[in-house]
Protein backbone atom coordinates (compact mmCIF):
# COMPACT_ATOMS: atom_id res chain seq x y z
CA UNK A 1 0.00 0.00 0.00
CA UNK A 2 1.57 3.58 -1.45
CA UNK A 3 1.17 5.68 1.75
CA UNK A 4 2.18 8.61 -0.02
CA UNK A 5 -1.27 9.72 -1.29
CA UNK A 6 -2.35 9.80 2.32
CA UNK A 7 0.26 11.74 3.68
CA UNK A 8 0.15 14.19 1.05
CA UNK A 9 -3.42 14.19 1.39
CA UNK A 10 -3.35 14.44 5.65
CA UNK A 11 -0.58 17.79 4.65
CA UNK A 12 -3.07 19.16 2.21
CA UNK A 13 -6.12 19.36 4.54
CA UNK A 14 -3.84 20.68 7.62
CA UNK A 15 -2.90 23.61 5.16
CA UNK A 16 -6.76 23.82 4.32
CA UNK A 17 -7.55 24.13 8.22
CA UNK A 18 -5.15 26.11 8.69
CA UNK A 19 -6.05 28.91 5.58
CA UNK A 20 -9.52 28.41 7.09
CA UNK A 21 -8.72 29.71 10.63
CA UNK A 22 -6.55 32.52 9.41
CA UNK A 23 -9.31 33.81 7.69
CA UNK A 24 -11.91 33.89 10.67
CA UNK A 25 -9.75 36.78 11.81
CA UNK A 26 -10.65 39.50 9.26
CA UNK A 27 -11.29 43.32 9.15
CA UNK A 28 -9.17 45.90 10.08
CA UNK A 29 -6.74 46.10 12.75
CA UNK A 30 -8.22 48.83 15.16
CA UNK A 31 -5.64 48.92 17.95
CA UNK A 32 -1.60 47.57 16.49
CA UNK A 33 -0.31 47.44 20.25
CA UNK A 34 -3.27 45.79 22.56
CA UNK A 35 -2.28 46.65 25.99
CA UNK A 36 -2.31 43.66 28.46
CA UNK A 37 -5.46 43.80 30.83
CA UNK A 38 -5.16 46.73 33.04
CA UNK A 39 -6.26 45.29 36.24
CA UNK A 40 -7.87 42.12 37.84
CA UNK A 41 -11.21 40.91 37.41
CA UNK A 42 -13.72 39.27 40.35
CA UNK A 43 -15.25 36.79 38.21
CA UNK A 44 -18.60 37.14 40.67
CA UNK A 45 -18.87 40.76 39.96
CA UNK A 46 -18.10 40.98 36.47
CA UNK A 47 -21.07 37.88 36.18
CA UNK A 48 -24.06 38.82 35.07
CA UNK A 49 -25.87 40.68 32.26
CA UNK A 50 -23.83 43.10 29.64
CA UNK A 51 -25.56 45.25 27.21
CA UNK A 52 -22.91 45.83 24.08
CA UNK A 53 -23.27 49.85 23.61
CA UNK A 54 -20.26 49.24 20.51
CA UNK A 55 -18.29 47.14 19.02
CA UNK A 56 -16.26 46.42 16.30
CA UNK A 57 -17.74 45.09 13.55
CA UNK A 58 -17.03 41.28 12.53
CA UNK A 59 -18.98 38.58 10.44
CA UNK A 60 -20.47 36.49 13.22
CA UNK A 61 -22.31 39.97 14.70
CA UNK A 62 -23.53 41.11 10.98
CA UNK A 63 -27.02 42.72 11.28
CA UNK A 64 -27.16 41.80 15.35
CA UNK A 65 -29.04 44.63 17.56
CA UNK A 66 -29.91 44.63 21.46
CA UNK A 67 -26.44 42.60 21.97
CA UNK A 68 -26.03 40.85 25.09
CA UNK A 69 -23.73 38.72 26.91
CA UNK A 70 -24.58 36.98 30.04
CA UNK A 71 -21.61 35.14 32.18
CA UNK A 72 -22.25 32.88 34.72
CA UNK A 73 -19.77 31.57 37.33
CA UNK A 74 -20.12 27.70 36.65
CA UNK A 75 -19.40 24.79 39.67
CA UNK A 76 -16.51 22.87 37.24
CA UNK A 77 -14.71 26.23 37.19
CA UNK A 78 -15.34 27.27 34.25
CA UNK A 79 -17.35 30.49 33.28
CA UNK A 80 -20.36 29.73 31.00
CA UNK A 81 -21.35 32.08 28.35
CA UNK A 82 -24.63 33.08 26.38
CA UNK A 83 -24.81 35.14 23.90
CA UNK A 84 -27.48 36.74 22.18
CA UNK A 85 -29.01 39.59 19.64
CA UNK A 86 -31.92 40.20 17.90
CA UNK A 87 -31.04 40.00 14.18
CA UNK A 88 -31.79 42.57 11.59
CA UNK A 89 -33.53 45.14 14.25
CA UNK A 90 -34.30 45.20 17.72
CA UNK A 91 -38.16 43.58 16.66
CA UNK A 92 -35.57 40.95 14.84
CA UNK A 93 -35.69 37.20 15.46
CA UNK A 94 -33.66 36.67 18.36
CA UNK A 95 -30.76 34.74 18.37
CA UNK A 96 -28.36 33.24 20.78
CA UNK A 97 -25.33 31.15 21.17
CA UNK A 98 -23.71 29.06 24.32
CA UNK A 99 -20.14 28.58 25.31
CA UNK A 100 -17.77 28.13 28.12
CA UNK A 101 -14.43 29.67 29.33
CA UNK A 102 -11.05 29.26 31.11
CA UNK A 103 -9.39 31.12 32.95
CA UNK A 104 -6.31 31.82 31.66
CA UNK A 105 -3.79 31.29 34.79
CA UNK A 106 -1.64 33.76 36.11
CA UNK A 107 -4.02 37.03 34.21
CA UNK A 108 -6.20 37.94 37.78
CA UNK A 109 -9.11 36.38 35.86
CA UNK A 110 -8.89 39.29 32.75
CA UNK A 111 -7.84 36.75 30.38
CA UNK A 112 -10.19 34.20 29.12
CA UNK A 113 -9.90 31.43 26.76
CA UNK A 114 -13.48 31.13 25.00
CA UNK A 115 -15.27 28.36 22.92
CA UNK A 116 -18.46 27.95 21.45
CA UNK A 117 -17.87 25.52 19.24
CA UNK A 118 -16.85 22.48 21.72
CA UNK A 119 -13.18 21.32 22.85
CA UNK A 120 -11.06 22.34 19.27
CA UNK A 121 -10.70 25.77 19.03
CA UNK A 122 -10.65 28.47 22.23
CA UNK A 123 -10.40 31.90 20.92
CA UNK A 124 -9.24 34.99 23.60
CA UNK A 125 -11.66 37.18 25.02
CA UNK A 126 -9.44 40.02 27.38
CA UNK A 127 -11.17 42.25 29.53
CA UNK A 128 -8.86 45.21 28.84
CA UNK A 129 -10.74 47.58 31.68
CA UNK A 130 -13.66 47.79 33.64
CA UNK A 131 -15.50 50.01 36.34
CA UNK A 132 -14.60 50.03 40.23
CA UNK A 133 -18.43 49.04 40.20
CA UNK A 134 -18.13 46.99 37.45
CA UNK A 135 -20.80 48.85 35.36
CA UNK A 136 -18.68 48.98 32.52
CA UNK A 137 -16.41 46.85 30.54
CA UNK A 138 -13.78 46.96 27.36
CA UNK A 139 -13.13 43.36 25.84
CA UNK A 140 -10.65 42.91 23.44
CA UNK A 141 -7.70 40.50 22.57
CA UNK A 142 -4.52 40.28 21.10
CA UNK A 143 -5.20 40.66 17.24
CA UNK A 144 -7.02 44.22 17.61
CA UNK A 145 -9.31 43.59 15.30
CA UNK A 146 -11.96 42.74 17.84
CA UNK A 147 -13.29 45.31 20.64
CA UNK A 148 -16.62 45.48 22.48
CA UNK A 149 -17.76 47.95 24.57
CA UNK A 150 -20.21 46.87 27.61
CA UNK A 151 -22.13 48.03 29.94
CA UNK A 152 -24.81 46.94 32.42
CA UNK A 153 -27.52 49.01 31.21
CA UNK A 154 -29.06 49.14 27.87
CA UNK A 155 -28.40 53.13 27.48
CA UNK A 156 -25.76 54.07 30.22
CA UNK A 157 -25.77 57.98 30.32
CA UNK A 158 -23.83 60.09 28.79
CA UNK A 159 -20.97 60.81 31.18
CA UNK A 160 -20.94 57.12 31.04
CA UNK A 161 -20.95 56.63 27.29
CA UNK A 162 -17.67 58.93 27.13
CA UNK A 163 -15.77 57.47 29.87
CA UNK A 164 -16.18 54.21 28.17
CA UNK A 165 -15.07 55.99 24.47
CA UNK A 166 -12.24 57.32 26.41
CA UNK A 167 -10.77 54.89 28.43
CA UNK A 168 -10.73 52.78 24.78
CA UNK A 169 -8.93 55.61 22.99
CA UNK A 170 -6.33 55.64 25.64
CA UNK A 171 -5.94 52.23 25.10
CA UNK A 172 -4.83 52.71 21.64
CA UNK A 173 -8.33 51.72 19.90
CA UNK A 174 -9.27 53.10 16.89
CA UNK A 175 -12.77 54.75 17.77
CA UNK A 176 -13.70 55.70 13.70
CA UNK A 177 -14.03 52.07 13.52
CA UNK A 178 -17.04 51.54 16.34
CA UNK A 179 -20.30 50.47 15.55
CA UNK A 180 -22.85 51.45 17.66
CA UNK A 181 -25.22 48.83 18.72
CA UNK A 182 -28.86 49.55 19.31
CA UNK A 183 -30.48 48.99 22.17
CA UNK A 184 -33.89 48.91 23.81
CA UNK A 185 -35.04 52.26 25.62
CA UNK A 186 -34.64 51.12 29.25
């Protein structure tokens, strides 16, 4: 039996996976230097409901309004994820996804890994910044192509709008490159 066809073959659909995955990470870069988190995270705090007030836009978003993420502090260790948008409009058909995270050790809980598509591929989810109170968060990772700007209420104020904006232009994001996510009137 020639083996070579089947190693050639097993080489040809690692460089197919690994075009594939490459690609997932598209747009432009918004932030060429992503600062390491700025502080630690209590995982029990920063649980809970996020409304995303911005974001940078990326193909598994397209067309989502009234963004959320919810995070819950799982018994296993782990920190389980949800979530969900309405698409096409905030009366759009809502839409949702479930994952999990790890802690990545040694970051005070601002680095997670992230998966919701089973054990195979984690992808980073940093939480560059966040309140005192946690009522505010910047996630990012390493690529800076990726940025979401949270907070726990659907239309924070103001003040609180531009502290947000600000804290991620001294981080070294890009702000021209924010989308604006709807949200419900509270």
């Amino acid at each position: 039996m020639n083996r070579r066809p089947i190693v050639l073959t097993a080489i040809v659909g690692a460089a197919l996976a690994l075009t594939a995955c490459a690609s997932l990470q598209r747009g432009p870069v918004g932030n060429a230097a992503v600062p390491p988190p700025a502080r630690p995270v209590e995982l029990n705090r920063y649980a809970g409901l996020w409304y995303e007030i911005g974001r940078y836009e990326n193909g598994f978003q397209r067309d989502c309004e009234g963004t959320t993420a919810t995070y819950t502090v799982r018994n296993d260790g782990l920190v389980g994820v949800l979530n969900a948008c309405r698409q096409g409009g905030l009366s759009g058909e809502l839409k949702s996804i479930e994952g999990r995270a790890r802690v990545v050790e040694g970051s005070g809980n601002a680095r997670l890994k992230v998966s919701f598509f089973g054990p195979f591929y984690f992808g980073d989810y940093w939480i560059l910044d966040h309140a005192d109170d946690y009522a505010w968060s910047i996630v990012g990772e390493g690529s800076g192509r990726y940025l979401w700007l949270l907070s726990r209420t659907p239309q924070p104020t103001a003040a609180v709008r531009a502290q947000i904006m600000n804290r991620a232009r001294e981080l070294g994001y890009d702000l021209s490159l924010v989308r604006p996510t709807l949200q419900p009137s509270s």
